[in-house]
PDB file of N, CA and C in Angstrom:
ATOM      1  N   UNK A   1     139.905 140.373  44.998  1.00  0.00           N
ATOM      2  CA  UNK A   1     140.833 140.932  45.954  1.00  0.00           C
ATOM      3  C   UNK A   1     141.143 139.880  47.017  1.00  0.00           C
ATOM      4  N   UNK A   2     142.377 139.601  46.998  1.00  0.00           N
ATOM      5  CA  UNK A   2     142.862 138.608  48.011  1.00  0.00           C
ATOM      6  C   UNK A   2     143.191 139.206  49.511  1.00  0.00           C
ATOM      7  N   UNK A   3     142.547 138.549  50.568  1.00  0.00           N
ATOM      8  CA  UNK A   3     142.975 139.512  52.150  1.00  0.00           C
ATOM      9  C   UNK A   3     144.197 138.722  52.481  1.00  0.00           C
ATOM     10  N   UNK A   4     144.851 139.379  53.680  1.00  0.00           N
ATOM     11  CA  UNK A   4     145.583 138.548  54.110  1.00  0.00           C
ATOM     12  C   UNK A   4     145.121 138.760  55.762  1.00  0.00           C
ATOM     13  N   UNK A   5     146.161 138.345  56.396  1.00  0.00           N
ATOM     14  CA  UNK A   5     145.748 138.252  58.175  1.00  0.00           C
ATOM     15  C   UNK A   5     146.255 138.763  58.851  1.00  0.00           C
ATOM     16  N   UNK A   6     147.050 139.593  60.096  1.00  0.00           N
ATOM     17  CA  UNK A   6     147.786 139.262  60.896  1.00  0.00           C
ATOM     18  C   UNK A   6     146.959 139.281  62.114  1.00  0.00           C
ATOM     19  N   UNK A   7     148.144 137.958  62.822  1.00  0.00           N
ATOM     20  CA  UNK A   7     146.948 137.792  63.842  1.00  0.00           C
ATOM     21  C   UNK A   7     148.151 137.462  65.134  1.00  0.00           C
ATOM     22  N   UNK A   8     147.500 137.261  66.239  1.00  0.00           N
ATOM     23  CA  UNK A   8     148.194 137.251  67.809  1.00  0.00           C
ATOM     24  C   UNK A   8     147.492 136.150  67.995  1.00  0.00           C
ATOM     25  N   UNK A   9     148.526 134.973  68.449  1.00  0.00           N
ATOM     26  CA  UNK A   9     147.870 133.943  69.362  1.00  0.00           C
ATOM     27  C   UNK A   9     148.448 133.958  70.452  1.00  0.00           C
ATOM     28  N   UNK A  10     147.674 133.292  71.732  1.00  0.00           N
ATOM     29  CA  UNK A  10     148.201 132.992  72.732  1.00  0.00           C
ATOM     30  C   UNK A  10     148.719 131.702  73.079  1.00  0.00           C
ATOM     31  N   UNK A  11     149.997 131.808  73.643  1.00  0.00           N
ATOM     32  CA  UNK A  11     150.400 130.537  73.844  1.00  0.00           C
ATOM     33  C   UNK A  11     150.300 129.686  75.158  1.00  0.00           C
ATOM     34  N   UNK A  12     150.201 128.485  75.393  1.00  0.00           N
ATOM     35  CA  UNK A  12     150.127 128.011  76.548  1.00  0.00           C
ATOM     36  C   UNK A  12     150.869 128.660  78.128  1.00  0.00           C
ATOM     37  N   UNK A  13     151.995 128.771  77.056  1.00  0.00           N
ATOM     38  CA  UNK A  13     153.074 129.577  78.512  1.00  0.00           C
ATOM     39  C   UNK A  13     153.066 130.842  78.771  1.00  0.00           C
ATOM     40  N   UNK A  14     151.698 131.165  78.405  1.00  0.00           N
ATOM     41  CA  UNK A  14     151.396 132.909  78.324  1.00  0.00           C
ATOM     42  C   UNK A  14     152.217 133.517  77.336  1.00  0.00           C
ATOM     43  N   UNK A  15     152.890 132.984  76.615  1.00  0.00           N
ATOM     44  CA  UNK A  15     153.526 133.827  75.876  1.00  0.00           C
ATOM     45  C   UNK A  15     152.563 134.628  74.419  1.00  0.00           C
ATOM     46  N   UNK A  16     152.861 135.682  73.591  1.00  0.00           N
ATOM     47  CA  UNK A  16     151.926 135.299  72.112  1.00  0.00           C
ATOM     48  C   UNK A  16     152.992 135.462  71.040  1.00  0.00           C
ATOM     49  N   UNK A  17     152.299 134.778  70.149  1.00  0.00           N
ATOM     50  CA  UNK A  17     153.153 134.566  68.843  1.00  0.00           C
ATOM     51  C   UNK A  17     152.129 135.208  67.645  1.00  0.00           C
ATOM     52  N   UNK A  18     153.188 136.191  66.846  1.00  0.00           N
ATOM     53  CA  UNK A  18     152.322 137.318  65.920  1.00  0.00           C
ATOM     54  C   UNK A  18     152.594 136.431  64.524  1.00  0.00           C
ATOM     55  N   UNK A  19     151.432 136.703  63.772  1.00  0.00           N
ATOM     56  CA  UNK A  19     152.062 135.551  62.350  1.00  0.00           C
ATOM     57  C   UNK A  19     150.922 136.509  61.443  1.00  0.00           C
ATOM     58  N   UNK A  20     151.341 136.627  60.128  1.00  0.00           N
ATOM     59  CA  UNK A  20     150.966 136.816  59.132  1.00  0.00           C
ATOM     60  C   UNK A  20     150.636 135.441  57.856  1.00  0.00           C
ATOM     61  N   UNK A  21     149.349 135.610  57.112  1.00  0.00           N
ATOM     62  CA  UNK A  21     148.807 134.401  56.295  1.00  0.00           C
ATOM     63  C   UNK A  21     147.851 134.949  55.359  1.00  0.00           C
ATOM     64  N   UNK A  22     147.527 134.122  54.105  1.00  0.00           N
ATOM     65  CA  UNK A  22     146.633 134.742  53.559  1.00  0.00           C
ATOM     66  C   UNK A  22     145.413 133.426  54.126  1.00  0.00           C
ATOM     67  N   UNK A  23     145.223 132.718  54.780  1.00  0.00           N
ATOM     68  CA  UNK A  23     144.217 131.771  54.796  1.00  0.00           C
ATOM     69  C   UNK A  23     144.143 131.670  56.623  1.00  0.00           C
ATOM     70  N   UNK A  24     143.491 132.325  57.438  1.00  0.00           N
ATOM     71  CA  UNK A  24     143.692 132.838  58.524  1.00  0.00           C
ATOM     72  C   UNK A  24     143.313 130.930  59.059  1.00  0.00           C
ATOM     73  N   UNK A  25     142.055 130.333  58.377  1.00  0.00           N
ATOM     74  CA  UNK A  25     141.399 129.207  59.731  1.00  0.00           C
ATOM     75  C   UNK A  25     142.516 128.276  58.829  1.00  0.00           C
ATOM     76  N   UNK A  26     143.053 128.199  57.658  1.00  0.00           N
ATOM     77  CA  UNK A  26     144.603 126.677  57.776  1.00  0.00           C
ATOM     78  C   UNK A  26     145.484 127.249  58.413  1.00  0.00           C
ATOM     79  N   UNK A  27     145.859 128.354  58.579  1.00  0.00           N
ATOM     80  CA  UNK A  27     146.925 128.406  59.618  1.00  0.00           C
ATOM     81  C   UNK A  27     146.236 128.332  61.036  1.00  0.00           C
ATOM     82  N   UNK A  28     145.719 128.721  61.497  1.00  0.00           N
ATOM     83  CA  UNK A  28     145.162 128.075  62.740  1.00  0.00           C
ATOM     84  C   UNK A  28     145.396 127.279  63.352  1.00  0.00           C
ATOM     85  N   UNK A  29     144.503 125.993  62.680  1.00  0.00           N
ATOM     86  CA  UNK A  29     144.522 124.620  62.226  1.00  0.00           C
ATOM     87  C   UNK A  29     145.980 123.943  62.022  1.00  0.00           C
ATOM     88  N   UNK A  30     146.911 124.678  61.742  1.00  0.00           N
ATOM     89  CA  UNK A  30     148.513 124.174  61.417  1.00  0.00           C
ATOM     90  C   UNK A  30     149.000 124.652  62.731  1.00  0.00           C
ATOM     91  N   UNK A  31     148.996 125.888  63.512  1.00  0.00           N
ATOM     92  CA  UNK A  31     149.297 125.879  64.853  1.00  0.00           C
ATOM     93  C   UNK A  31     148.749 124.574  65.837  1.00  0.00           C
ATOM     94  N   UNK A  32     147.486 124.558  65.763  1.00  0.00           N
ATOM     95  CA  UNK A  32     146.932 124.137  66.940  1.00  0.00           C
ATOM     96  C   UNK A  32     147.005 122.639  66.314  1.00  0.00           C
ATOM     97  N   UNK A  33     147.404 121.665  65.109  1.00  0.00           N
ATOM     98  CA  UNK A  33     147.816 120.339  65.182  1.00  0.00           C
ATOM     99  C   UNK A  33     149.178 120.160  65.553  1.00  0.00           C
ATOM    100  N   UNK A  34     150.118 121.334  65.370  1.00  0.00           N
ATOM    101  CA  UNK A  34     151.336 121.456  65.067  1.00  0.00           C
ATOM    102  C   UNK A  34     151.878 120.719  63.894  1.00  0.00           C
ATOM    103  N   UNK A  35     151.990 121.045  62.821  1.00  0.00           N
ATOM    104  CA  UNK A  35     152.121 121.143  61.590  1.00  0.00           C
ATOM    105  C   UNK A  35     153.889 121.114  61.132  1.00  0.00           C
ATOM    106  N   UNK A  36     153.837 122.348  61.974  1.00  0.00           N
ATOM    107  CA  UNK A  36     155.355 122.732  61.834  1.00  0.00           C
ATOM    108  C   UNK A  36     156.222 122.438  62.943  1.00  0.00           C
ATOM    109  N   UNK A  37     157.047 121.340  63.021  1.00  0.00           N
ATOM    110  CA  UNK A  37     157.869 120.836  64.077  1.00  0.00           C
ATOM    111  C   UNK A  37     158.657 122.164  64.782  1.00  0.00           C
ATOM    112  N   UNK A  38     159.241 122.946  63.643  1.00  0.00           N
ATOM    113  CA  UNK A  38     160.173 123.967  63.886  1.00  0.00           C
ATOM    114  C   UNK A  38     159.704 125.311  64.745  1.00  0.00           C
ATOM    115  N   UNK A  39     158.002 125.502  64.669  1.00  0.00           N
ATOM    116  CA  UNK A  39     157.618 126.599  64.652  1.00  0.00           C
ATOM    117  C   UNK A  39     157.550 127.194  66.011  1.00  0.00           C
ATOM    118  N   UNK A  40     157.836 128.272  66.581  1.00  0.00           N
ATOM    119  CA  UNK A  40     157.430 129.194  67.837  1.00  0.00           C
ATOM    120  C   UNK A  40     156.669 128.296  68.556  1.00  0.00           C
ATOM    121  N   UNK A  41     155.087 128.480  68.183  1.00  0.00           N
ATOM    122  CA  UNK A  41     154.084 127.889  68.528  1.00  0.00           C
ATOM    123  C   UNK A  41     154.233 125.999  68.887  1.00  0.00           C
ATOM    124  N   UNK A  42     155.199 124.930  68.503  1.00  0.00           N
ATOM    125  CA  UNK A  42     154.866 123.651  68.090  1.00  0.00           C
ATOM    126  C   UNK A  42     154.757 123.395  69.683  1.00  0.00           C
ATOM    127  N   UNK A  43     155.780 124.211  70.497  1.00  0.00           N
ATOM    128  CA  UNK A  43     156.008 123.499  72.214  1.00  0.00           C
ATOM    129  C   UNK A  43     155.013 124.147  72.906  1.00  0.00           C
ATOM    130  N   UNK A  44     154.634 124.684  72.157  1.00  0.00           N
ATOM    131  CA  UNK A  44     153.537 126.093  73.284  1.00  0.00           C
ATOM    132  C   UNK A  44     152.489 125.852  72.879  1.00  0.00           C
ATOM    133  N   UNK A  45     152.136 124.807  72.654  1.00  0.00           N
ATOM    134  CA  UNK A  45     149.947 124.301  72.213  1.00  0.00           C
ATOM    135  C   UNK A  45     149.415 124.073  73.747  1.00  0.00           C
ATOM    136  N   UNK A  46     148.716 124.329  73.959  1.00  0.00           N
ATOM    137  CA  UNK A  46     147.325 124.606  72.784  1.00  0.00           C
ATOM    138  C   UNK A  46     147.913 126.029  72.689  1.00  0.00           C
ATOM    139  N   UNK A  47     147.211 126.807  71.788  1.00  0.00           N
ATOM    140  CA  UNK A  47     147.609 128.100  71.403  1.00  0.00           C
ATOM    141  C   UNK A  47     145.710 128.494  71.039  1.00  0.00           C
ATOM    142  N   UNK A  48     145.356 129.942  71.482  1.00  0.00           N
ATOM    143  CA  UNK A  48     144.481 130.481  71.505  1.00  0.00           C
ATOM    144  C   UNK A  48     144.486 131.872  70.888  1.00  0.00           C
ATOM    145  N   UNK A  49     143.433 131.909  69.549  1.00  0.00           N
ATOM    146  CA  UNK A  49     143.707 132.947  68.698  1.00  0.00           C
ATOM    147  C   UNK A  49     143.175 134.038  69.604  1.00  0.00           C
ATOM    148  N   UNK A  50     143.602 135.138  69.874  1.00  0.00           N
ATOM    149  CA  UNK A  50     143.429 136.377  70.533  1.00  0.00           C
ATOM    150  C   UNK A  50     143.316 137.914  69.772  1.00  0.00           C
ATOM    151  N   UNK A  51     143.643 137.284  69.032  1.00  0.00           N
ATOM    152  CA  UNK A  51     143.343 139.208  67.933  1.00  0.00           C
ATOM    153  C   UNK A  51     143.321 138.652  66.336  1.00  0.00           C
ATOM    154  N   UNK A  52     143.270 139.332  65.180  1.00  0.00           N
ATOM    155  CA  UNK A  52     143.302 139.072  64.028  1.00  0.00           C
ATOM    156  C   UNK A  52     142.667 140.711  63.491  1.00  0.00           C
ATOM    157  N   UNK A  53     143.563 141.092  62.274  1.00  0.00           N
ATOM    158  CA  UNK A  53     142.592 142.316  61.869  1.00  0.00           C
ATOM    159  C   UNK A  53     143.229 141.741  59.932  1.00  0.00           C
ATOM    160  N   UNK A  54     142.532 142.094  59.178  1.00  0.00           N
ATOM    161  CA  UNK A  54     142.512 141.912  57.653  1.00  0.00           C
ATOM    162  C   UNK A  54     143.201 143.124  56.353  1.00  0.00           C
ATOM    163  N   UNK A  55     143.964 142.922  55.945  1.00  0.00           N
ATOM    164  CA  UNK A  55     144.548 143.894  55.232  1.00  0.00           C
ATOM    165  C   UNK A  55     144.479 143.408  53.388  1.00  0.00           C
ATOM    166  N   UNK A  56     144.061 144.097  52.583  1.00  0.00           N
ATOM    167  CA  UNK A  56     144.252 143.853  51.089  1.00  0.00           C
ATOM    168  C   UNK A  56     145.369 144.392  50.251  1.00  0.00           C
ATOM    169  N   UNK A  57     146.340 144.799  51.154  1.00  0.00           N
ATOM    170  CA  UNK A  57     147.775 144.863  50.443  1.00  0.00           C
ATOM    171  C   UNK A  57     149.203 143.635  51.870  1.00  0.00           C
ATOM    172  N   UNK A  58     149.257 142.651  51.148  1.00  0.00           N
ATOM    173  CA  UNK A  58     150.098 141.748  51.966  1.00  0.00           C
ATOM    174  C   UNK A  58     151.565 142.592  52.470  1.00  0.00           C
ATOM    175  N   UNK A  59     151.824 143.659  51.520  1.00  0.00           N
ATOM    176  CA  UNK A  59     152.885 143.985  51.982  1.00  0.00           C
ATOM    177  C   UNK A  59     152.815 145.034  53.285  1.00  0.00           C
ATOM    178  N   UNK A  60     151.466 145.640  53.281  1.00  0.00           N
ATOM    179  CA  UNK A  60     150.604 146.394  54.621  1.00  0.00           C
ATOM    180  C   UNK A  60     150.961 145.437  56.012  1.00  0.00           C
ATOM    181  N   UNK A  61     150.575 144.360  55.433  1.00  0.00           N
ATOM    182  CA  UNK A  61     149.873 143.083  56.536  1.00  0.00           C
ATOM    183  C   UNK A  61     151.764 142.699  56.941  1.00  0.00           C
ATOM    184  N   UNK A  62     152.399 142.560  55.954  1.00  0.00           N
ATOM    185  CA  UNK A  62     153.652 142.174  56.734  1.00  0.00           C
ATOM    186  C   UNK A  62     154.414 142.989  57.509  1.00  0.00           C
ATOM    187  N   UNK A  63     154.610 144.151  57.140  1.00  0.00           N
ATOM    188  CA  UNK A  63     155.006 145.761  57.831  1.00  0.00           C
ATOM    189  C   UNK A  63     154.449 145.357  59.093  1.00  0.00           C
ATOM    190  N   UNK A  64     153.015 145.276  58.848  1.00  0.00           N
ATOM    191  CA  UNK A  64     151.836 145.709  60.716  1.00  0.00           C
ATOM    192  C   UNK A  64     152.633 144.137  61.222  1.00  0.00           C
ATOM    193  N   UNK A  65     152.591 143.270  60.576  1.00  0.00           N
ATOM    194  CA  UNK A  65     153.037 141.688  61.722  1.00  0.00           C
ATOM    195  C   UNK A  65     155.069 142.297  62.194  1.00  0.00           C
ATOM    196  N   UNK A  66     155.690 142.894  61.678  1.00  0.00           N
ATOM    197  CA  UNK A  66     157.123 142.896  62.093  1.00  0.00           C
ATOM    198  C   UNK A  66     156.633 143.997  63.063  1.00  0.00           C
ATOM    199  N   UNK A  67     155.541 144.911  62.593  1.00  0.00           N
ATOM    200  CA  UNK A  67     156.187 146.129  63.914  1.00  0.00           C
ATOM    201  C   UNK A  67     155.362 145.358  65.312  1.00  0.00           C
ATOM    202  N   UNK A  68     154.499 144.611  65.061  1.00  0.00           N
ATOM    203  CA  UNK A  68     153.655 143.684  65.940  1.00  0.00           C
ATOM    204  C   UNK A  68     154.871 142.909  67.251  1.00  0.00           C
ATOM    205  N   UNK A  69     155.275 142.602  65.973  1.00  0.00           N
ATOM    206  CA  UNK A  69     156.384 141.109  67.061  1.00  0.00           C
ATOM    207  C   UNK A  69     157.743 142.349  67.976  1.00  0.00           C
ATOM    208  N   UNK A  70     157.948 143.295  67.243  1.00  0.00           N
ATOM    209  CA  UNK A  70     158.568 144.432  68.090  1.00  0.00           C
ATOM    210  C   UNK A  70     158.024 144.907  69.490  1.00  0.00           C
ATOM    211  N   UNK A  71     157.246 144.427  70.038  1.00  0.00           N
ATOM    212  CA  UNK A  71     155.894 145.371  70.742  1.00  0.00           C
ATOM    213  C   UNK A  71     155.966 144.500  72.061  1.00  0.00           C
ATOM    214  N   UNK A  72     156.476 145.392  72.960  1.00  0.00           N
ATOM    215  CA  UNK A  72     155.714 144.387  74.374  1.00  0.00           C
ATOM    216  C   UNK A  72     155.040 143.780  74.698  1.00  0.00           C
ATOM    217  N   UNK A  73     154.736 142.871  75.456  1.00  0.00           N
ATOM    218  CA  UNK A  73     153.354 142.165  76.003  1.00  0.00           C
ATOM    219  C   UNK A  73     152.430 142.937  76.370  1.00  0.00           C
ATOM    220  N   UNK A  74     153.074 144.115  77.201  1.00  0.00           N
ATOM    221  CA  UNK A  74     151.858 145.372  77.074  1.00  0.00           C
ATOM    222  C   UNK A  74     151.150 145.641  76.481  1.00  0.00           C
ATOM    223  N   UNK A  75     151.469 146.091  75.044  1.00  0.00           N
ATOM    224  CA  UNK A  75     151.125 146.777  74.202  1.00  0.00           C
ATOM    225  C   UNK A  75     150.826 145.756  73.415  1.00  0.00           C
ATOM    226  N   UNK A  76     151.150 144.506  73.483  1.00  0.00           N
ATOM    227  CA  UNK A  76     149.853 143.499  72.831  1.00  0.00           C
ATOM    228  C   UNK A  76     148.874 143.498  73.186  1.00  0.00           C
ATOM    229  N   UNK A  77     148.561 143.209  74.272  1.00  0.00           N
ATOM    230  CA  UNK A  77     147.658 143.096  75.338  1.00  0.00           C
ATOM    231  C   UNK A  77     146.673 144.425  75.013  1.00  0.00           C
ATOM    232  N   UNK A  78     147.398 145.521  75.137  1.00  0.00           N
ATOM    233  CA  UNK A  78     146.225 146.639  74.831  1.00  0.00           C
ATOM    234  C   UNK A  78     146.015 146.235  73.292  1.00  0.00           C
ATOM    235  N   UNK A  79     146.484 145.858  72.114  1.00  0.00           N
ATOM    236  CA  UNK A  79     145.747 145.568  71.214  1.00  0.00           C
ATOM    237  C   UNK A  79     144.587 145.110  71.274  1.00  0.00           C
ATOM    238  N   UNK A  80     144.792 143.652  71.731  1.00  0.00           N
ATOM    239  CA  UNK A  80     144.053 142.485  71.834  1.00  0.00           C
ATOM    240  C   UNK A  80     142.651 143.056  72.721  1.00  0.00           C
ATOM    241  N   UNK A  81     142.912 144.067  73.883  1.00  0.00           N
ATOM    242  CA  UNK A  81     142.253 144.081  74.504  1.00  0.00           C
ATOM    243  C   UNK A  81     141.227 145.531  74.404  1.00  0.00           C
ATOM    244  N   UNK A  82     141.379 145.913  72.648  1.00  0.00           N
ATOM    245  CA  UNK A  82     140.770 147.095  72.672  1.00  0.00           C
ATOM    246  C   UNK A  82     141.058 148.457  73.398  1.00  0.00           C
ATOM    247  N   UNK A  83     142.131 148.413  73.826  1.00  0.00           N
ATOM    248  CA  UNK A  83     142.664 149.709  74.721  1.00  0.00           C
ATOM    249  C   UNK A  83     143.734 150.522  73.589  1.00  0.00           C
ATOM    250  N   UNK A  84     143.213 151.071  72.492  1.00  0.00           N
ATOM    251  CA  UNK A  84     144.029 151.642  71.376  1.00  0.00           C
ATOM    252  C   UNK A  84     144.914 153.130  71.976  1.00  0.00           C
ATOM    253  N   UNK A  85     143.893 153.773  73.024  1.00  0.00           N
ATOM    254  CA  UNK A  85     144.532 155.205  73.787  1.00  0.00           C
ATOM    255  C   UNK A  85     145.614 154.395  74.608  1.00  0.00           C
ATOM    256  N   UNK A  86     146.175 153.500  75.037  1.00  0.00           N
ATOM    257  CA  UNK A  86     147.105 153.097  75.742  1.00  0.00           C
ATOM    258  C   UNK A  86     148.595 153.058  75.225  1.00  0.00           C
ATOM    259  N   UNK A  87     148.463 152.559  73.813  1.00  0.00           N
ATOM    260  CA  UNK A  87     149.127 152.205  72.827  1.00  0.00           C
ATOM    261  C   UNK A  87     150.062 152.931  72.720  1.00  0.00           C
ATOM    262  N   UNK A  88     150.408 154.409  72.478  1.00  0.00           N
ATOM    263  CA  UNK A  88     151.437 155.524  72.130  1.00  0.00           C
ATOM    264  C   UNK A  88     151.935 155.156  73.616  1.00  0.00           C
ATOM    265  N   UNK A  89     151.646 155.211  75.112  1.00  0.00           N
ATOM    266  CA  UNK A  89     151.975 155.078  76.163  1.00  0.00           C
ATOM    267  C   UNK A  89     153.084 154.083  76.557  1.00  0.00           C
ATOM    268  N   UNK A  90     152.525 153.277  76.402  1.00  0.00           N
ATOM    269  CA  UNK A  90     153.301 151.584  76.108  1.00  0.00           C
ATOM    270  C   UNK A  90     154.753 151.245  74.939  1.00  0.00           C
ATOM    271  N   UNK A  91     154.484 152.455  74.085  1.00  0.00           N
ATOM    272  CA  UNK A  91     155.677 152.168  73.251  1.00  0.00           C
ATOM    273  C   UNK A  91     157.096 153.218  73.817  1.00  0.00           C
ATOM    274  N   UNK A  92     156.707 153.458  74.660  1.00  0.00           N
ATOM    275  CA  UNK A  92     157.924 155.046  75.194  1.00  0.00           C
ATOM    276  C   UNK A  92     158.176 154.065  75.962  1.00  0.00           C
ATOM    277  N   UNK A  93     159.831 154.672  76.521  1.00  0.00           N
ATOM    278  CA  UNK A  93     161.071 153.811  76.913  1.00  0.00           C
ATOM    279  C   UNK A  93     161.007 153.864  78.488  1.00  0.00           C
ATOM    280  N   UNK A  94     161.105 153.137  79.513  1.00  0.00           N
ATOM    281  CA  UNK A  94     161.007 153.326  80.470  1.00  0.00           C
ATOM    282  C   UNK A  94     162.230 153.081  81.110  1.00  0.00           C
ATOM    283  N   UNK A  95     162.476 154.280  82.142  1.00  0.00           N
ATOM    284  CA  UNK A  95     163.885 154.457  82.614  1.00  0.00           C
ATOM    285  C   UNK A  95     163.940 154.794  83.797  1.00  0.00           C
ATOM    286  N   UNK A  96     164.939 154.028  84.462  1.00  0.00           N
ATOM    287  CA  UNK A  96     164.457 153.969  85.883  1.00  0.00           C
ATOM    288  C   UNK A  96     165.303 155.287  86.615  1.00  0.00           C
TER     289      UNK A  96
END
């Protein structure tokens, strides 16, 4: 059974960048040499892995990374930060 990844890094400029992989420490390793001239991550190193959870259907793992990159900094943040009751909170529309 092959896993795959999705994972949240943090980027230098506070920003995070959500990425899906089946080999979680070479992609890492390809962020943090910068690997990829083109990539999110190449201007924003150092970059600091901050979450990661493991899925055995890739097409699971790509679904959870698109609705991921949809998601506020908030509601990353409560990922990352173990605050799962926050989560439904954070995704409702705020209107002034």
């Amino acid at each position: 059974m092959k896993l795959s990844y999705v994972y949240i890094l943090k980027c230098s400029d506070n920003t995070y960048y959500t990425g899906v992989t089946s080999n979680l420490n070479n992609r890492l390793l390809e962020h943090k040499l910068g690997k990829h001239y083109e990539s999110y991550t190449y201007s924003r190193r150092p970059v600091l892995l901050m979450f990661y959870t493991e899925f055995t259907d890739i097409n699971i793992a790509i679904s959870t990374e698109k609705q991921i990159k949809k998601w506020s900094k908030a509601k990353k943040e409560a990922l990352i930060n173990n605050v799962y009751d926050k989560l439904p909170n954070l995704a409702k529309k705020k209107f002034n």
